[in-house]
PDB file of N, CA and C in Angstrom:
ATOM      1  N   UNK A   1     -14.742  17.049   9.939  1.00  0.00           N
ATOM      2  CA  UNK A   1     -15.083  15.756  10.463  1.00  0.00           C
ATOM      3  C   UNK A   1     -13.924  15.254  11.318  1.00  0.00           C
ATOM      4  N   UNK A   2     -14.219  14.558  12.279  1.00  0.00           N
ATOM      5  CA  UNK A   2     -13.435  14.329  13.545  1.00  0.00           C
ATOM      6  C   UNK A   2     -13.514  12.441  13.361  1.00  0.00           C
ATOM      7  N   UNK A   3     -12.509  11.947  12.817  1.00  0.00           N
ATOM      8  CA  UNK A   3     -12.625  10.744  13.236  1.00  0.00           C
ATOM      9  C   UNK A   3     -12.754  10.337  14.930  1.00  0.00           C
ATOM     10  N   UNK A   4     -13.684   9.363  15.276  1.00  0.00           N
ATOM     11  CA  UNK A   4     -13.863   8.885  16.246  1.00  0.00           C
ATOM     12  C   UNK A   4     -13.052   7.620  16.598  1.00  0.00           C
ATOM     13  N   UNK A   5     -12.077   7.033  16.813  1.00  0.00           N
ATOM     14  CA  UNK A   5     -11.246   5.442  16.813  1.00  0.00           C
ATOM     15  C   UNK A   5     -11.579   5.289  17.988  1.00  0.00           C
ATOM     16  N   UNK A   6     -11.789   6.157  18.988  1.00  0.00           N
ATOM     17  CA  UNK A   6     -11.309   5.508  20.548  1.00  0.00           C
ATOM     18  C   UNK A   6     -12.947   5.598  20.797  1.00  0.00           C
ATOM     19  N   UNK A   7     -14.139   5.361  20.410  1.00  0.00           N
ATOM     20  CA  UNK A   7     -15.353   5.466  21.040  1.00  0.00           C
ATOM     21  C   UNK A   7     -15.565   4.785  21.007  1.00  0.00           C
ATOM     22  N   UNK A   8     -16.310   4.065  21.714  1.00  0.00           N
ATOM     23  CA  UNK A   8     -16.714   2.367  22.592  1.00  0.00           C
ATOM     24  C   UNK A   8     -17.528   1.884  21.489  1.00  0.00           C
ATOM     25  N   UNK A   9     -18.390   2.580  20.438  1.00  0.00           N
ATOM     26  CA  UNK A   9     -18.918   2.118  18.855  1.00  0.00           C
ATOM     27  C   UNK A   9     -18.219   1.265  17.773  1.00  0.00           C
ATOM     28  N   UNK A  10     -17.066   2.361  18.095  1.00  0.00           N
ATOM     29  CA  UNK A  10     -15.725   2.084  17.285  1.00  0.00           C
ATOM     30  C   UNK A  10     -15.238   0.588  17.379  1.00  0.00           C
ATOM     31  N   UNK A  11     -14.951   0.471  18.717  1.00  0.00           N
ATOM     32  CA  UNK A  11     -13.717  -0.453  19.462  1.00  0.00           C
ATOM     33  C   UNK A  11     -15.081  -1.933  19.406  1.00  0.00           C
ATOM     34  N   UNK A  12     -16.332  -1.957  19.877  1.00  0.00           N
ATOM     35  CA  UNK A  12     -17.074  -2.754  19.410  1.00  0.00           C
ATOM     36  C   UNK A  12     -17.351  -3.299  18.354  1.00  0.00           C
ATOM     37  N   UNK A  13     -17.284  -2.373  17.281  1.00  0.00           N
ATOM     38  CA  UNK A  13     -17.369  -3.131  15.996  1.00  0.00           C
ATOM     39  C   UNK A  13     -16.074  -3.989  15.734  1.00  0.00           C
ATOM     40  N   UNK A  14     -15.181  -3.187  15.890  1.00  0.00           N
ATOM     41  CA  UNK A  14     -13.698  -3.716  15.420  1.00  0.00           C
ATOM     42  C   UNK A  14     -13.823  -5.193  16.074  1.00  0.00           C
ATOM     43  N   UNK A  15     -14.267  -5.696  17.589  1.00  0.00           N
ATOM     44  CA  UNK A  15     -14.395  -6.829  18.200  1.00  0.00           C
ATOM     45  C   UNK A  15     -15.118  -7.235  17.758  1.00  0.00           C
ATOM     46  N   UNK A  16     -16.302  -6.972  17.113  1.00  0.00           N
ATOM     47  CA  UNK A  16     -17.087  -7.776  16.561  1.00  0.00           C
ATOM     48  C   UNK A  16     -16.942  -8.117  15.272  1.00  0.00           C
ATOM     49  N   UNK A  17     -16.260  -7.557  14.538  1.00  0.00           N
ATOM     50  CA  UNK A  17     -15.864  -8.189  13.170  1.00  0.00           C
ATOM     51  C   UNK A  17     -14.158  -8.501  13.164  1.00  0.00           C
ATOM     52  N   UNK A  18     -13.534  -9.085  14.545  1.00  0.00           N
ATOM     53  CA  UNK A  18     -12.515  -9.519  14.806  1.00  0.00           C
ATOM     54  C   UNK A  18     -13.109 -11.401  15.377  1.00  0.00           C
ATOM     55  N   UNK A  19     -14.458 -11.137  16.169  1.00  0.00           N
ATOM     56  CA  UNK A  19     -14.606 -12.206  16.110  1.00  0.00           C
ATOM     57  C   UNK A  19     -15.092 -12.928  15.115  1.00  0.00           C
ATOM     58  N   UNK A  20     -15.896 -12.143  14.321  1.00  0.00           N
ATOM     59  CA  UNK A  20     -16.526 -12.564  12.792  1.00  0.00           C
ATOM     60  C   UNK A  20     -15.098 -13.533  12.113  1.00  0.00           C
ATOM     61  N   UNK A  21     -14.166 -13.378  12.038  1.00  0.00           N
ATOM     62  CA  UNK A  21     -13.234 -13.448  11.229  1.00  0.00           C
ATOM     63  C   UNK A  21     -12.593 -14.550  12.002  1.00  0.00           C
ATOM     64  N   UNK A  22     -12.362 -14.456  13.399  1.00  0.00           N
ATOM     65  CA  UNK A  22     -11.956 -15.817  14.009  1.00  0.00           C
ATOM     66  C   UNK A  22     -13.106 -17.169  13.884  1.00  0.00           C
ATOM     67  N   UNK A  23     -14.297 -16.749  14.302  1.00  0.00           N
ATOM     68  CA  UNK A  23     -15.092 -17.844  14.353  1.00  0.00           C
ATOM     69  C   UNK A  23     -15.205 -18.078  12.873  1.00  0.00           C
ATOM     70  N   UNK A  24     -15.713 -17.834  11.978  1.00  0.00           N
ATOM     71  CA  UNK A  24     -16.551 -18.107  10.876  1.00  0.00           C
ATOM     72  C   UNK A  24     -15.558 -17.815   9.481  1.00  0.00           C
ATOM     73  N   UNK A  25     -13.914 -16.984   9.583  1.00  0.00           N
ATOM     74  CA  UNK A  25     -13.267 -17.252   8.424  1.00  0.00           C
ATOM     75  C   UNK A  25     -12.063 -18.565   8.496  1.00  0.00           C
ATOM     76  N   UNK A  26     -11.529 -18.072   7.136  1.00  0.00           N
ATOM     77  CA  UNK A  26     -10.237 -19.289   7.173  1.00  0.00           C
ATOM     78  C   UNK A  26      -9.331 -19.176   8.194  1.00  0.00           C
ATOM     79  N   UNK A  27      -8.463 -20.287   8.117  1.00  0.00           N
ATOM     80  CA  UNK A  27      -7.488 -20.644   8.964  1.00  0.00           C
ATOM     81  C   UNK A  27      -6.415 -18.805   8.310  1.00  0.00           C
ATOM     82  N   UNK A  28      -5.908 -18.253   9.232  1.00  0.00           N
ATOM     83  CA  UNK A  28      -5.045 -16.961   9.239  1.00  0.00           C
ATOM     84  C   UNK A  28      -5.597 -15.799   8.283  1.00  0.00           C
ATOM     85  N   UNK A  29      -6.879 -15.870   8.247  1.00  0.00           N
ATOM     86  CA  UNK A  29      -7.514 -14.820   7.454  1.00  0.00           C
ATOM     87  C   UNK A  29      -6.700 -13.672   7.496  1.00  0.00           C
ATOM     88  N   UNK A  30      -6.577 -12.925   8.828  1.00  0.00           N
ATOM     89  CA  UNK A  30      -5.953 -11.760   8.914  1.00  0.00           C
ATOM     90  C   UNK A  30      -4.626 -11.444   8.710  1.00  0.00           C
ATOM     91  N   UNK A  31      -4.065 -12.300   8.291  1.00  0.00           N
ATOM     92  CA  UNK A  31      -2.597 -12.490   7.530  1.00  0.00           C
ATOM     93  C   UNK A  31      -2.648 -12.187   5.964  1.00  0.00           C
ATOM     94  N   UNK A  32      -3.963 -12.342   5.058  1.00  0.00           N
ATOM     95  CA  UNK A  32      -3.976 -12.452   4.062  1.00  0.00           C
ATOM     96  C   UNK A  32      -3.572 -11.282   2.945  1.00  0.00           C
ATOM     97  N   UNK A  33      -2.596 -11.417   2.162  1.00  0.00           N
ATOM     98  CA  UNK A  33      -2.630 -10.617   1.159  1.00  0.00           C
ATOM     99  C   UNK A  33      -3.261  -9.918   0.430  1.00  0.00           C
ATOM    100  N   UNK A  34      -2.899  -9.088  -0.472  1.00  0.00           N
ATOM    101  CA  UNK A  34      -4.240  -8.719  -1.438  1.00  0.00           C
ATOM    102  C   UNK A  34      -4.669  -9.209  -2.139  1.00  0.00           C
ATOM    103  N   UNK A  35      -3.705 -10.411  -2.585  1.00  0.00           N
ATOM    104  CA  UNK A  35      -3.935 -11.388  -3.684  1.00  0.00           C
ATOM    105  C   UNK A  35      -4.645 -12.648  -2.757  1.00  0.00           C
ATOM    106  N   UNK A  36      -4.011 -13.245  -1.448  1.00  0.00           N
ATOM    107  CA  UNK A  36      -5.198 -14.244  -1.369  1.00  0.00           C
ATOM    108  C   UNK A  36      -6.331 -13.512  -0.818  1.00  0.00           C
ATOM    109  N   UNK A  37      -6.597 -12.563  -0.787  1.00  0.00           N
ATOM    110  CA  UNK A  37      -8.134 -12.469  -0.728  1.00  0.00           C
ATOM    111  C   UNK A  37      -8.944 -12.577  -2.072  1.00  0.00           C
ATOM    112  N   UNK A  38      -8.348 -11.781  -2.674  1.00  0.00           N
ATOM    113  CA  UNK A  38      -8.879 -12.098  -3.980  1.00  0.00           C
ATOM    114  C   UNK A  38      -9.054 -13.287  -4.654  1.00  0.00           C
ATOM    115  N   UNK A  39      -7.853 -14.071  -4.391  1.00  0.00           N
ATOM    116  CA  UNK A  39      -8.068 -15.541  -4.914  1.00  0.00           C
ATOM    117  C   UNK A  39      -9.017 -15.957  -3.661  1.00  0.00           C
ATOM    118  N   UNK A  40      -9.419 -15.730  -2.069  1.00  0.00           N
ATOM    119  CA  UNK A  40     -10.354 -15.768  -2.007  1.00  0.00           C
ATOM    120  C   UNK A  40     -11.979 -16.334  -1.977  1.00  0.00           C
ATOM    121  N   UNK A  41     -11.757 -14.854  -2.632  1.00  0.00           N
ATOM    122  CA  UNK A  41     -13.051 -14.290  -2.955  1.00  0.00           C
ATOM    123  C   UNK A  41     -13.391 -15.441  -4.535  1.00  0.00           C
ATOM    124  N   UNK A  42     -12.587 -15.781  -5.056  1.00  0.00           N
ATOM    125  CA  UNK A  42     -12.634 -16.057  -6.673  1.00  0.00           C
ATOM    126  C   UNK A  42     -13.256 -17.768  -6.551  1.00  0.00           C
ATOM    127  N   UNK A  43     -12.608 -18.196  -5.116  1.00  0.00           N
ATOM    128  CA  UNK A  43     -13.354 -19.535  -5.264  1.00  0.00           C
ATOM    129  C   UNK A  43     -14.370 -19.887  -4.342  1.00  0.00           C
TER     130      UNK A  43
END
C-alpha cells in the first residue's frame, strides 16, 4: 500500500476538515492537547 498525501482527495479533505474546525470548533481547537480534548469531549 502506497500512501497517497499529495493527491488533490487528500489535500481536500484535510481543507475541508481544516475549515470544519475553524468555522464550527472552539476558540484554538488545533492547539489542543490530549487532555483538553478529552476534557472536551467530557463536557
Amino acid at each position: 500500500m502506497k500512501p497517497a498525501v499529495d493527491s488533490s482527495e487528500f489535500i481536500e479533505g484535510v481543507q475541508w476538515y481544516g475549515d470544519l474546525l475553524r468555522n464550527y470548533g472552539p476558540p484554538d481547537v488545533s492547539r489542543y492537547s490530549w487532555i483538553e480534548v478529552q476534557n472536551a469531549f467530557a463536557t
